[in-house]
C-alpha atoms as a PDB file:
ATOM      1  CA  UNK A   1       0.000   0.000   0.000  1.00  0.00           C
ATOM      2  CA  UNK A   2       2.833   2.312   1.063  1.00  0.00           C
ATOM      3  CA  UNK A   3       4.613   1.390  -2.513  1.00  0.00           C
ATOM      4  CA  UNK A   4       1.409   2.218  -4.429  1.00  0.00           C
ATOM      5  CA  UNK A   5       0.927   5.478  -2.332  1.00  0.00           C
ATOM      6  CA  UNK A   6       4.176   6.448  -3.699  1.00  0.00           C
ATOM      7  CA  UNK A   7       4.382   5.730  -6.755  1.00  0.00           C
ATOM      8  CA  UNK A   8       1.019   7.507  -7.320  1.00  0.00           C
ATOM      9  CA  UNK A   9       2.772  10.758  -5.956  1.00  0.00           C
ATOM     10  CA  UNK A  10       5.255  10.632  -7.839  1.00  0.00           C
ATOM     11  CA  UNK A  11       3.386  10.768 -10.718  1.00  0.00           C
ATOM     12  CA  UNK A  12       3.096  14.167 -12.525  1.00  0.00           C
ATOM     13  CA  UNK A  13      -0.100  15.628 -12.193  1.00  0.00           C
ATOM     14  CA  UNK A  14      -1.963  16.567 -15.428  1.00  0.00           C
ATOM     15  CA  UNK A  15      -2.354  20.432 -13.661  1.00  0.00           C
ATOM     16  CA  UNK A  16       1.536  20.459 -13.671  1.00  0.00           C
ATOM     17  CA  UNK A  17       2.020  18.824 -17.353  1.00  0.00           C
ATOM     18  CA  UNK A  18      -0.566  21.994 -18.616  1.00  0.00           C
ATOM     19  CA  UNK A  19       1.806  24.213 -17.178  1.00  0.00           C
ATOM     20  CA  UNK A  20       5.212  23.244 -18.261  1.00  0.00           C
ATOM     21  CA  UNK A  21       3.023  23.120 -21.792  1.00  0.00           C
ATOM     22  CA  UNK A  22       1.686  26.565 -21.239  1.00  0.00           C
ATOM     23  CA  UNK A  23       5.183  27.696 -20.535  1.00  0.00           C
ATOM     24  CA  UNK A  24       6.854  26.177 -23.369  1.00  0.00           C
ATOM     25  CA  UNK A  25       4.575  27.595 -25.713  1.00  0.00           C
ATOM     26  CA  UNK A  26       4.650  31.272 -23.947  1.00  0.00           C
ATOM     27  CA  UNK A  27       8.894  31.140 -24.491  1.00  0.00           C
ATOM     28  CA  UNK A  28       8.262  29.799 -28.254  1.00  0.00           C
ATOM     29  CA  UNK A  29       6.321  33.170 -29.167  1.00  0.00           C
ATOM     30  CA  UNK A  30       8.468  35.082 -26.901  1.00  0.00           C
ATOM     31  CA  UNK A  31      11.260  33.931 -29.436  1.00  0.00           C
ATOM     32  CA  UNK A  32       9.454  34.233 -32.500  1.00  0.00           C
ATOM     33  CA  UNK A  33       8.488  37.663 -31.548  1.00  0.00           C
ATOM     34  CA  UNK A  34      12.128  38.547 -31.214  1.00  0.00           C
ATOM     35  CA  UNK A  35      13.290  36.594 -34.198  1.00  0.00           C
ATOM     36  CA  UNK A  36      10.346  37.536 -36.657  1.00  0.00           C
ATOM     37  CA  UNK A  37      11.610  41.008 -37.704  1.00  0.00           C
ATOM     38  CA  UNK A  38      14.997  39.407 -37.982  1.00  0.00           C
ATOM     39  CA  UNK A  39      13.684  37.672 -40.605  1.00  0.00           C
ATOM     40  CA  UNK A  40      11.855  40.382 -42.360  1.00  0.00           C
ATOM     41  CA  UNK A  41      15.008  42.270 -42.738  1.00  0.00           C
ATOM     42  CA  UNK A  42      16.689  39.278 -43.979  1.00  0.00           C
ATOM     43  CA  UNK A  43      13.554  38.917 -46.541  1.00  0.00           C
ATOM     44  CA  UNK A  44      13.159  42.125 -47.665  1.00  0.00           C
ATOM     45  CA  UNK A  45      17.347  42.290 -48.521  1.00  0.00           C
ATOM     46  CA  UNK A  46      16.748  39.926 -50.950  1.00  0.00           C
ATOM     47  CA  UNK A  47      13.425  42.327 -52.467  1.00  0.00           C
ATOM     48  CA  UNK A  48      13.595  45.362 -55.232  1.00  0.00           C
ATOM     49  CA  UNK A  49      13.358  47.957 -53.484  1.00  0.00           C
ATOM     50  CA  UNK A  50       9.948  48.513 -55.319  1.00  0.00           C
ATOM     51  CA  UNK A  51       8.540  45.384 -53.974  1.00  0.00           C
ATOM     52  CA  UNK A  52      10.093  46.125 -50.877  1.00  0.00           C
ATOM     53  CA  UNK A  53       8.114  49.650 -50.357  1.00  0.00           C
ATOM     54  CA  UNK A  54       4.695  47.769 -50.986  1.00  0.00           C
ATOM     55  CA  UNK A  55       2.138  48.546 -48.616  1.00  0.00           C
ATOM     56  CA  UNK A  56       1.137  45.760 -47.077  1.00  0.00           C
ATOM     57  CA  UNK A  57       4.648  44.279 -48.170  1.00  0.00           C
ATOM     58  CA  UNK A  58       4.560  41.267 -50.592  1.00  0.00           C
ATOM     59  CA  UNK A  59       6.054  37.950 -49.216  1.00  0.00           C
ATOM     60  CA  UNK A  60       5.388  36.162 -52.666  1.00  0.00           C
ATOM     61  CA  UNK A  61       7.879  39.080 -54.389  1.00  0.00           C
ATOM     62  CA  UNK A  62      10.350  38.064 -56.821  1.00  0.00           C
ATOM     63  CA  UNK A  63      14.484  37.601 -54.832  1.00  0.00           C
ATOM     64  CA  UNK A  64      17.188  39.300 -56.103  1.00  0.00           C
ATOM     65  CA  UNK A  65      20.640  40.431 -55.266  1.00  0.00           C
ATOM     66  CA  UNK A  66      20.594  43.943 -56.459  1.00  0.00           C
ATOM     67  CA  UNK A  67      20.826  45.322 -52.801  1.00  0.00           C
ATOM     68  CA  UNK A  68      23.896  43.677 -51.682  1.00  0.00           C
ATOM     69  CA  UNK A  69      25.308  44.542 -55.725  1.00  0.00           C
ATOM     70  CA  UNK A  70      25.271  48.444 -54.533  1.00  0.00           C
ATOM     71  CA  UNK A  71      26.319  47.691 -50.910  1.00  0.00           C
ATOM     72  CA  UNK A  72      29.434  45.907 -52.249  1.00  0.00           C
ATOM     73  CA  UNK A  73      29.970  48.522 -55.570  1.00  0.00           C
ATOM     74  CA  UNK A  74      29.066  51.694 -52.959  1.00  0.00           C
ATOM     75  CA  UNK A  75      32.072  54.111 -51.907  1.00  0.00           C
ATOM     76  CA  UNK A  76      33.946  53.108 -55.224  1.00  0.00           C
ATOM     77  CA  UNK A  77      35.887  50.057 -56.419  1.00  0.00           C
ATOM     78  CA  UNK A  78      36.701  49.090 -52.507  1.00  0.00           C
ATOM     79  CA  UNK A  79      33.279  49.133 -51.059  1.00  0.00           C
ATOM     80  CA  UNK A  80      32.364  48.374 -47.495  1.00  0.00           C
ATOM     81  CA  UNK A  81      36.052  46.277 -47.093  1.00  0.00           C
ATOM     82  CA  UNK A  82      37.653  49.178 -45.450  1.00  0.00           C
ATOM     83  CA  UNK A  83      35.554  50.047 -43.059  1.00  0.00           C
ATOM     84  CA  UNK A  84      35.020  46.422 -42.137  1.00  0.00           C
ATOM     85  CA  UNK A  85      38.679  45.759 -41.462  1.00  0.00           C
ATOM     86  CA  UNK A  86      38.402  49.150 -39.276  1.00  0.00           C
ATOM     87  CA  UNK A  87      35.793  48.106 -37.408  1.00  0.00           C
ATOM     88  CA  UNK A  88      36.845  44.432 -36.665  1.00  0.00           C
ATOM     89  CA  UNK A  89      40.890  46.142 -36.094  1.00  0.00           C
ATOM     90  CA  UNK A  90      39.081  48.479 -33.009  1.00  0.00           C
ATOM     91  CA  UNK A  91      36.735  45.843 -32.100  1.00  0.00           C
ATOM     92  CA  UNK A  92      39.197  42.604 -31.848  1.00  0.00           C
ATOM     93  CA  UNK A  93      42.279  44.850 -30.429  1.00  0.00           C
ATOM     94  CA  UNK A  94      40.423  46.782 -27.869  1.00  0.00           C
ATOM     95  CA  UNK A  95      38.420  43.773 -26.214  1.00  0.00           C
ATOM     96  CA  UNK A  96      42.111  41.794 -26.298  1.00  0.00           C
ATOM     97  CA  UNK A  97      43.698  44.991 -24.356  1.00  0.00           C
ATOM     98  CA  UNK A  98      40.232  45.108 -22.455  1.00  0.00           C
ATOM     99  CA  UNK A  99      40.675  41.372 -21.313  1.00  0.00           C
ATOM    100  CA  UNK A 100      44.703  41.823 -20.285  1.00  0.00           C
ATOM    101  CA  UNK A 101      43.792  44.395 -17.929  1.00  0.00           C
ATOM    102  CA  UNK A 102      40.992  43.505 -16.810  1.00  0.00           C
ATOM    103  CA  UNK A 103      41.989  39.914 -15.839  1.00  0.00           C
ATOM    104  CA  UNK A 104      44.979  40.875 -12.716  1.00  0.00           C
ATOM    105  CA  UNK A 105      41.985  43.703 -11.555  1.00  0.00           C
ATOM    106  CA  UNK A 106      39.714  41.447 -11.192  1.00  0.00           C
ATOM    107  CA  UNK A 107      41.848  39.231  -9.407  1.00  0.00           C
ATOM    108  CA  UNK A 108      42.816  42.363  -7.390  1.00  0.00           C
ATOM    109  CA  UNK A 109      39.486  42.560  -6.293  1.00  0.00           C
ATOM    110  CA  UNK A 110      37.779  39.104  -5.918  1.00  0.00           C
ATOM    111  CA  UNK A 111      40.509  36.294  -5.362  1.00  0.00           C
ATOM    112  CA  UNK A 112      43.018  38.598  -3.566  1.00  0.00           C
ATOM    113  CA  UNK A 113      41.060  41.544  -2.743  1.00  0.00           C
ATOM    114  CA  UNK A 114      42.224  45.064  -1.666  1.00  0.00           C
ATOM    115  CA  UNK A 115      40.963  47.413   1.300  1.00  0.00           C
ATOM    116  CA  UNK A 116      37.226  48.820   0.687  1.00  0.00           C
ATOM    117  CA  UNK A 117      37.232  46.797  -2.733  1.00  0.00           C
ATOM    118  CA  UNK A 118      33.542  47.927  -3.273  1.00  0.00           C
ATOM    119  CA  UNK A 119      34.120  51.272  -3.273  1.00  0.00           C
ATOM    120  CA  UNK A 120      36.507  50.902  -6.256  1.00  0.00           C
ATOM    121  CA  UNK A 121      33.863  48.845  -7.757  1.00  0.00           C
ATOM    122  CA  UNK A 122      31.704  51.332  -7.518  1.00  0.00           C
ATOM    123  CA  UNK A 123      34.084  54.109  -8.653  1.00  0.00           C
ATOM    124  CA  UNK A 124      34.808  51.849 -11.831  1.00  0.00           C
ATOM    125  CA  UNK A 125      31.173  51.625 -12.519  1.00  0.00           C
ATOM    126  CA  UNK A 126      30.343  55.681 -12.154  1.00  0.00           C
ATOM    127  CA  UNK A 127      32.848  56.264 -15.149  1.00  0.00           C
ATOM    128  CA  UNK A 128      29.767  54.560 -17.383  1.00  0.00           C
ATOM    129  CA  UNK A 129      27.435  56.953 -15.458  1.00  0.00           C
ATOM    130  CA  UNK A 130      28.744  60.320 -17.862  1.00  0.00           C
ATOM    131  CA  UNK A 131      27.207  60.858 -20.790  1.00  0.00           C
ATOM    132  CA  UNK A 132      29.195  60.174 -24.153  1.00  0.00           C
ATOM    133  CA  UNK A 133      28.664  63.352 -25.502  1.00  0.00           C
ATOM    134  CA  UNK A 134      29.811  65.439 -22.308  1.00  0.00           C
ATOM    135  CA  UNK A 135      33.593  63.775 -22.750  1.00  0.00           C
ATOM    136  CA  UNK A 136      33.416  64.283 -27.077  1.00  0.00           C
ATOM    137  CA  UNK A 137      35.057  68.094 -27.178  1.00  0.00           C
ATOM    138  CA  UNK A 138      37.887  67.195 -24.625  1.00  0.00           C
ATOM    139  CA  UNK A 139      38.809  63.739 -26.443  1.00  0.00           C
ATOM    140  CA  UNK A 140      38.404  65.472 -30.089  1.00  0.00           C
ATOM    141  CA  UNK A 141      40.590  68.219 -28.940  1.00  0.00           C
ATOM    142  CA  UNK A 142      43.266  65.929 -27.795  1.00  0.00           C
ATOM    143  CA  UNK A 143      43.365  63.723 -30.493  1.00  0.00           C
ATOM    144  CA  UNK A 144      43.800  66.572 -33.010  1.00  0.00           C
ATOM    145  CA  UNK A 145      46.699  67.916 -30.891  1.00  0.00           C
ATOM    146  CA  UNK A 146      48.331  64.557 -31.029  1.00  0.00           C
ATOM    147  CA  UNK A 147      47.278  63.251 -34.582  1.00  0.00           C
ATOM    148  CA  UNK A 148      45.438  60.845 -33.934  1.00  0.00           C
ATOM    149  CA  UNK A 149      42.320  61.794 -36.309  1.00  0.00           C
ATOM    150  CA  UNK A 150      40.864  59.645 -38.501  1.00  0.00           C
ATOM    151  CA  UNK A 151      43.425  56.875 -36.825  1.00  0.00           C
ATOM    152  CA  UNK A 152      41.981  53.598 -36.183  1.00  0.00           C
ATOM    153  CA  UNK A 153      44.301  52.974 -32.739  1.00  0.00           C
ATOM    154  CA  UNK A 154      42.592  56.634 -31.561  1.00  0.00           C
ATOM    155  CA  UNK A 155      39.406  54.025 -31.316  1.00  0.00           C
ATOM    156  CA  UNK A 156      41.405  51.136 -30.240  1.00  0.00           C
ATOM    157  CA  UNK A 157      42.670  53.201 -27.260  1.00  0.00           C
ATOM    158  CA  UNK A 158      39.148  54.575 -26.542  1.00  0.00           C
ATOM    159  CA  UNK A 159      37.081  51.531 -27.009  1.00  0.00           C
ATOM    160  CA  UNK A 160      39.384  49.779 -24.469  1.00  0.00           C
ATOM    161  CA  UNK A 161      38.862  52.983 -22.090  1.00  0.00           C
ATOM    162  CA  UNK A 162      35.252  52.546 -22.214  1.00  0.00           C
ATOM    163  CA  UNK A 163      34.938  48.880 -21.981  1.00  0.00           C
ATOM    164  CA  UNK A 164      37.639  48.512 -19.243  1.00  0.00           C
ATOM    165  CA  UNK A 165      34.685  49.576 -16.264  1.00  0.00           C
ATOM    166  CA  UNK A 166      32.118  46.932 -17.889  1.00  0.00           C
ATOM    167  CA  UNK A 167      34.716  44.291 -18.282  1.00  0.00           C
ATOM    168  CA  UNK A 168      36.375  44.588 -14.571  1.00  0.00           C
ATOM    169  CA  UNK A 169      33.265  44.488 -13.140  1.00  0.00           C
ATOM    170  CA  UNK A 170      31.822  41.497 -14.710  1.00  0.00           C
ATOM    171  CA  UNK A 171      35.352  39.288 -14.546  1.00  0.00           C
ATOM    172  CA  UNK A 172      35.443  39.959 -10.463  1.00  0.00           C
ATOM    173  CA  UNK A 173      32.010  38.228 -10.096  1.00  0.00           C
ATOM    174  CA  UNK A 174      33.343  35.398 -12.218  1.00  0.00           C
ATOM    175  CA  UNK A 175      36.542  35.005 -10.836  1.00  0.00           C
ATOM    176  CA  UNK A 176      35.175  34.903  -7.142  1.00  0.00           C
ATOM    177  CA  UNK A 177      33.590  31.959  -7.822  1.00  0.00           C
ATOM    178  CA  UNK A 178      37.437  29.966  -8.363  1.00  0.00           C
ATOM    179  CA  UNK A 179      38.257  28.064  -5.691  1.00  0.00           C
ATOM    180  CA  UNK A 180      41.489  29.369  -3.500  1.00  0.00           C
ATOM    181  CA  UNK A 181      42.249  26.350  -2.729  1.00  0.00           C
ATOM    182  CA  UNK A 182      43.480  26.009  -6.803  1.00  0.00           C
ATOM    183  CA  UNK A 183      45.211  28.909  -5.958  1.00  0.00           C
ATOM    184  CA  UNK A 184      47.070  28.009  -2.848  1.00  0.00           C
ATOM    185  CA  UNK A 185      48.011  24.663  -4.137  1.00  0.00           C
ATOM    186  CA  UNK A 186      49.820  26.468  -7.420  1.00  0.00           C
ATOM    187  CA  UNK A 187      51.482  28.956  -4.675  1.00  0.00           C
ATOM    188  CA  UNK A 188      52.416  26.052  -2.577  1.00  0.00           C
ATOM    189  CA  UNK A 189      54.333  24.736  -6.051  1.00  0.00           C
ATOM    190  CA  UNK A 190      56.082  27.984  -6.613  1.00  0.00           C
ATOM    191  CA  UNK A 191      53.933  29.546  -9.152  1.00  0.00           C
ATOM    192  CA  UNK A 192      53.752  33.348  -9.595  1.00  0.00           C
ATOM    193  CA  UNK A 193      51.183  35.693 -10.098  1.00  0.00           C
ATOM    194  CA  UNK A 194      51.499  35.937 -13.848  1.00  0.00           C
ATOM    195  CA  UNK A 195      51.427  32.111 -14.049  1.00  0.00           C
ATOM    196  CA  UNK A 196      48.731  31.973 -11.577  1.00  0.00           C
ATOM    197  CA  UNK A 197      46.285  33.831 -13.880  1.00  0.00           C
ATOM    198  CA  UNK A 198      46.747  32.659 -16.900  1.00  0.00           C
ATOM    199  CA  UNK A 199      47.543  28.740 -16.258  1.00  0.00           C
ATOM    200  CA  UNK A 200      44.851  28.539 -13.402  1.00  0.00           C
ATOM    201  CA  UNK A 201      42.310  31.649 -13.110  1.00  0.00           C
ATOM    202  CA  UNK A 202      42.160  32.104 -16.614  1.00  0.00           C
ATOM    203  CA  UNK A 203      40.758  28.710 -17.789  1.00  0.00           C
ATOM    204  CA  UNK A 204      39.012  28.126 -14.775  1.00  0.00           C
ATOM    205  CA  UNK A 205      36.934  31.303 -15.564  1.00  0.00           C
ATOM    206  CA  UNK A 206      37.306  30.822 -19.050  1.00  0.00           C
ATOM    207  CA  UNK A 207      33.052  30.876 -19.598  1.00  0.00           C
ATOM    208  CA  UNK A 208      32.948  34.287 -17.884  1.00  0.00           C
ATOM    209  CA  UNK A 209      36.098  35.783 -19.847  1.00  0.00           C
ATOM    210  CA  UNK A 210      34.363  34.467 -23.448  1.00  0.00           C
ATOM    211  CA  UNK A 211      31.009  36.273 -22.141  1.00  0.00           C
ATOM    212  CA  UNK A 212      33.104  39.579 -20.675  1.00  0.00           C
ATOM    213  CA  UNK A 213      35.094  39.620 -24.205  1.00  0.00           C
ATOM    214  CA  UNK A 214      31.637  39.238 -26.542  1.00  0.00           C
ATOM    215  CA  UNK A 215      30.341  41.745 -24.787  1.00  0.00           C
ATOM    216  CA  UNK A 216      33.021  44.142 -24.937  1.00  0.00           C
ATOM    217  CA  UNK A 217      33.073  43.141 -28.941  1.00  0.00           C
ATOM    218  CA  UNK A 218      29.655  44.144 -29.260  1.00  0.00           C
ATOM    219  CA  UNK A 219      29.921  47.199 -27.252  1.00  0.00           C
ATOM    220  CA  UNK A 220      33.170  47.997 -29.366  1.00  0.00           C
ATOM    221  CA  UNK A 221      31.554  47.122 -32.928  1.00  0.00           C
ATOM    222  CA  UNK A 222      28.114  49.162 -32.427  1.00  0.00           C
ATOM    223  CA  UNK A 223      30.009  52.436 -31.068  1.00  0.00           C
ATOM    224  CA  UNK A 224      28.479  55.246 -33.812  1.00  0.00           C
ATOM    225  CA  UNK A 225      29.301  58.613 -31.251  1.00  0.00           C
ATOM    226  CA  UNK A 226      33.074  59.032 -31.416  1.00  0.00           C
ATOM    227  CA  UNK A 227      33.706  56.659 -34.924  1.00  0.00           C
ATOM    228  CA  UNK A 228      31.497  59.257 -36.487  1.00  0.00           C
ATOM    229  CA  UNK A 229      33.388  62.225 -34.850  1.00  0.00           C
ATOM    230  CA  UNK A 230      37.424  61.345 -34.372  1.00  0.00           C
ATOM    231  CA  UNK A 231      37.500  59.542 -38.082  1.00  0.00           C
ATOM    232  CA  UNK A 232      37.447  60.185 -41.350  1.00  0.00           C
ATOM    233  CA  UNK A 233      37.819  58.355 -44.605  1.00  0.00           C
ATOM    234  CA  UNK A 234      41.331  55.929 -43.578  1.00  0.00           C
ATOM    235  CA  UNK A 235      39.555  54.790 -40.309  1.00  0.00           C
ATOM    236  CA  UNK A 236      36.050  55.283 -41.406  1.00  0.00           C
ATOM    237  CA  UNK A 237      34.288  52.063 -39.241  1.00  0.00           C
ATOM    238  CA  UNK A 238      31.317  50.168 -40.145  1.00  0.00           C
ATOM    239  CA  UNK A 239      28.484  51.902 -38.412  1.00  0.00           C
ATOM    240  CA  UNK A 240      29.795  55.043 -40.062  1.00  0.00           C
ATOM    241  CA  UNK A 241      29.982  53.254 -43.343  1.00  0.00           C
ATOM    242  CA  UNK A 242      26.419  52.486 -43.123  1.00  0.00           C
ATOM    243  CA  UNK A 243      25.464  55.925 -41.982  1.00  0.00           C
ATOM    244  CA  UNK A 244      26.928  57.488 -45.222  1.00  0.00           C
ATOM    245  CA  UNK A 245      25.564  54.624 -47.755  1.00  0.00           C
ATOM    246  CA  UNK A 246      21.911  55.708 -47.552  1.00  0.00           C
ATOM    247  CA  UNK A 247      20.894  59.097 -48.992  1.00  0.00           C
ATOM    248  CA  UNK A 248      17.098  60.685 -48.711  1.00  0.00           C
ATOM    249  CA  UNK A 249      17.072  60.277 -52.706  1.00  0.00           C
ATOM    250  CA  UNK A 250      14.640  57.644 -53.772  1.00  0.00           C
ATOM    251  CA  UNK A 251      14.014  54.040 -52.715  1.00  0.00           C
ATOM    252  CA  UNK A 252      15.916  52.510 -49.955  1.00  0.00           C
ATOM    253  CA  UNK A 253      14.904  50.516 -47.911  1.00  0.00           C
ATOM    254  CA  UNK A 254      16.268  46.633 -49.168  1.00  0.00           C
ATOM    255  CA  UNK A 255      19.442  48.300 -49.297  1.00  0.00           C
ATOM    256  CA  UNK A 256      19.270  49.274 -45.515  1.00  0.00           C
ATOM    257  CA  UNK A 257      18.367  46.269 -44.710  1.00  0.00           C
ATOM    258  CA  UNK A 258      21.439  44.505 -46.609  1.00  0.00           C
ATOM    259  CA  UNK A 259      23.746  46.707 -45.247  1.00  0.00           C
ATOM    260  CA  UNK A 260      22.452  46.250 -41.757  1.00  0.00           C
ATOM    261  CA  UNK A 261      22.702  42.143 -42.533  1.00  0.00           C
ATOM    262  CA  UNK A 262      25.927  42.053 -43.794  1.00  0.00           C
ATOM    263  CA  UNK A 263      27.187  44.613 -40.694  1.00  0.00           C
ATOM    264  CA  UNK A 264      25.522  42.549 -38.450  1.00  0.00           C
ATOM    265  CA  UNK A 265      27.171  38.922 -39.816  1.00  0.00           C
ATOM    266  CA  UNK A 266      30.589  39.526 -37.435  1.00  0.00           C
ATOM    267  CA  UNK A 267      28.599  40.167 -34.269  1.00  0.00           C
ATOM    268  CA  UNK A 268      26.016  37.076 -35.110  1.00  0.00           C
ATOM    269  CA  UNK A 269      28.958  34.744 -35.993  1.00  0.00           C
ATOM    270  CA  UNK A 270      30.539  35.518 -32.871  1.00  0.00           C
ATOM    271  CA  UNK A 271      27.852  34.679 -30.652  1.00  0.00           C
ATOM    272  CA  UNK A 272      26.737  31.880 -32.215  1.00  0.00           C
ATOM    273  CA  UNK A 273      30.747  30.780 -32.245  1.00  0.00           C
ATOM    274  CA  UNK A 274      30.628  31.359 -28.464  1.00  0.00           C
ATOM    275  CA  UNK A 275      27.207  30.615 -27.513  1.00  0.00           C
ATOM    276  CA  UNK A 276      28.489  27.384 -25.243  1.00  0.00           C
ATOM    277  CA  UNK A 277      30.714  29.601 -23.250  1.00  0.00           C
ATOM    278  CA  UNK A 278      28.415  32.981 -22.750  1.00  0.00           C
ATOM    279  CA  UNK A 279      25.534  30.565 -21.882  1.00  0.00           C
ATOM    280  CA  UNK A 280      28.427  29.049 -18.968  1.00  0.00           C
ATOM    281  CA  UNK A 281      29.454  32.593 -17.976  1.00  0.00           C
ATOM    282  CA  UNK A 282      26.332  34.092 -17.937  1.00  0.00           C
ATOM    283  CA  UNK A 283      24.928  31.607 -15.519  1.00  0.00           C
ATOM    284  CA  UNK A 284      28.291  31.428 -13.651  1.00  0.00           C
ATOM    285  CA  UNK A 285      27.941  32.054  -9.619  1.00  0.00           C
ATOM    286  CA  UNK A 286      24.088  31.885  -9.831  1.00  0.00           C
ATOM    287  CA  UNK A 287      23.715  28.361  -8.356  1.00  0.00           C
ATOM    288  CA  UNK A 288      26.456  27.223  -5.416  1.00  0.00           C
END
């Protein structure tokens, strides 16, 4: 009697299968409603734009790939190339710097930390708190005295200024969560500090450094403010590229959206490419 008791309890119950359905189906059309005008842009890249300005749009419209022709053809024989290899030079050297220094601070501050550690936290994290546009005149004027206009290491410098708050903040919630006893034992075998962080913190954390540097990609990649401002035609960036390719002349509106596809593809491939890891670190330290 006692066995069939419990196996009767253990049972799901029909009221708790109608839930877990009801929630499944709620997070399906959560997606979809994120993912749905994805897909319209991707759709309507592939439109003229004249089929593309329908109203209501037309799904059964004829494809073509006139829209990414005049991306690719647009600023002359070189196209969008430049400013891509701009934008992923800023991007991929500024989250490396970001990542070098942020690493030993956020060791500093979590593993090994220093007297009234929040409060430099906290200082790190009011640097985000000023407006981009109230630091522009000061940072234009200085990199005109020191030539370093339309120079794509003017960004590198600045995109690794900016992302350094973000970056030390996240990696000291990550890295508390390494054991010291790791630590200690590689301390006990003579290792030193540099060795310490990059043949034991580092991989140990490695989920929440892959999620701190995407981040700091993205964040580095979508910067339009200063890009626009401090550059030119040599380190013209992506975002700036695409600001410049659409005029108020006529039809445009597939060719936004192939632009904005084709801009997009480095940030997409790198999440996707890293997905495993940013799932890891984002979740790191929320269950003991």
């Amino acid at each position: 009697m006692t066995a069939l008791t419990t196996a009767t309890a253990r049972r799901p119950r029909p009221r708790g299968r109608v839930q877990g359905a009801a929630l499944g189906i709620t997070a399906w059309l959560a997606g979809l409603l994120f993912v749905l005008p994805i897909l319209w842009m991707v759709l309507t890249s592939f439109h003229s734009e004249a089929d593309a300005a329908t109203n209501p749009p037309s799904l059964a419209a004829s494809l073509t790939l006139d829209s990414y022709r005049a991306f690719f053809g647009a600023g002359g024989g070189a196209g969008p190339w430049p400013a891509l290899i701009n934008s992923t030079t800023a991007s991929v050297v500024s989250t490396l710097l970001t990542l070098c220094l942020a690493l030993p601070a956020a060791y500093a501050l979590s593993i090994r930390p220093v007297k009234k550690w929040t409060d430099v936290l906290f200082f790190f994290l009011s640097t985000k708190m000023l407006p981009l546009v109230a630091g522009l005149l000061p940072i234009y004027l200085f990199a005109k005295n020191t030539g370093l206009l339309d120079n794509v290491w003017a960004l590198v410098i600045l995109y690794t200024a900016m992302n350094l708050p973000i970056a030390v903040w996240m990696m000291q919630s990550f890295l508390s969560e390494v054991p010291t006893a790791i630590i200690e034992a590689a301390q006990i075998d003579g290792a030193r500090l540099p060795t310490i962080l990059w043949r034991v913190v580092a991989p140990i954390a490695l989920p929440g450094i892959a999620a701190t540097a995407l981040i700091c990609f993205i964040f580095s990649w979508n910067e339009l403010l200063f890009a626009r401002v401090l550059t030119g035609v040599v380190a013209e960036t992506a975002p700036v590229f695409l600001t410049g390719f659409i005029t108020s002349q006529g039809l445009f509106l597939a060719k936004v959206c192939a632009a904005s596809l084709v801009i997009s593809l480095p940030v997409l491939a790198a999440g996707f490419a890293a997905q495993d890891k940013l799932v890891q670190g984002l979740s790191l330290g929320a269950v003991k």
